[in-house]
Protein backbone atom coordinates (compact mmCIF):
# COMPACT_ATOMS: atom_id res chain seq x y z
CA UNK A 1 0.00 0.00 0.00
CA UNK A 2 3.00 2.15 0.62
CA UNK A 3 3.32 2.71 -3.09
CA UNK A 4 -0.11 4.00 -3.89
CA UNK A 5 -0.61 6.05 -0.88
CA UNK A 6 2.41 8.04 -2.33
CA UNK A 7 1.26 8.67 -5.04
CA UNK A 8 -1.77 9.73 -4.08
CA UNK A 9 -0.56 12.26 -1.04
CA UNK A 10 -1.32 15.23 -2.47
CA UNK A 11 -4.56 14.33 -3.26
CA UNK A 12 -7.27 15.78 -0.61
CA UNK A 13 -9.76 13.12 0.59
CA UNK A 14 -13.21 14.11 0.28
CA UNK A 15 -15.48 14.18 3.49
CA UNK A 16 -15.97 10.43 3.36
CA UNK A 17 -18.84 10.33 6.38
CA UNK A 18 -20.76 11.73 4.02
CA UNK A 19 -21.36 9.21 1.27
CA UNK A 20 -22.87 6.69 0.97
CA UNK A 21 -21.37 2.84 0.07
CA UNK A 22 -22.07 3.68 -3.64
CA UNK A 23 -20.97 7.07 -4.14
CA UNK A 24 -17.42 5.79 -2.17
CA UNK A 25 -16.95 2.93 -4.75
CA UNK A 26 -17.05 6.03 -7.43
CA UNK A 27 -14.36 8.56 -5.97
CA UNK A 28 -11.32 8.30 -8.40
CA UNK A 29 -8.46 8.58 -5.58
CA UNK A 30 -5.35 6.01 -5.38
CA UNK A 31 -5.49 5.64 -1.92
CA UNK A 32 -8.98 4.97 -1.63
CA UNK A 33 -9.34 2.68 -4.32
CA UNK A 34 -6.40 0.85 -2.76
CA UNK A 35 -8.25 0.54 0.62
CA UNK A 36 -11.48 -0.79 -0.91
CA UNK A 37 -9.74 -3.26 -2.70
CA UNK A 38 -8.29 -4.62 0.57
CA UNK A 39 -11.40 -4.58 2.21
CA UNK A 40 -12.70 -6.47 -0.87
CA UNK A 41 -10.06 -8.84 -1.04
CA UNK A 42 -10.48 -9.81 2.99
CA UNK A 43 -14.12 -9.69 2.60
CA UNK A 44 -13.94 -12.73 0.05
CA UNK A 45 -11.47 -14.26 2.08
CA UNK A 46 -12.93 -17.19 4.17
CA UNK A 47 -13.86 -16.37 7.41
CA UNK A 48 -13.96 -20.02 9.18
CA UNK A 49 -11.22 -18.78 12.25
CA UNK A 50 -13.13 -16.44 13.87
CA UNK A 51 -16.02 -19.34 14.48
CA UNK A 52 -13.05 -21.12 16.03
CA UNK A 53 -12.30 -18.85 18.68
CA UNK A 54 -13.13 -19.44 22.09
CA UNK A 55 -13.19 -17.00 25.30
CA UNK A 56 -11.95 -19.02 28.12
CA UNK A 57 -12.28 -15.66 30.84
């Protein structure tokens, strides 16, 4: 991610509270595109682990 947030710096972020899940998927910024296709990526990702975990306290 290092490399696109770089070369995206300069670029000002809109107010992102704002939008809705749509309208984010249409902003043209590097560094947000980058972070919704992580959140993409571990969203597909199978999710069996956390149905595995078990609170002994």
């Amino acid at each position: 991610m290092g490399a696109a947030y770089e070369s995206g710096a300069g670029e000002p972020l809109p107010d992102l509270l704002a939008l809705g899940l749509a309208e984010l998927g249409s902003i043209d910024h590097p560094v947000l595109r980058e972070v919704l296709r992580e959140l993409r990526d571990r969203a597909a990702e199978p999710s069996d682990m956390m149905w595995g975990f078990d609170n002994s306290f």
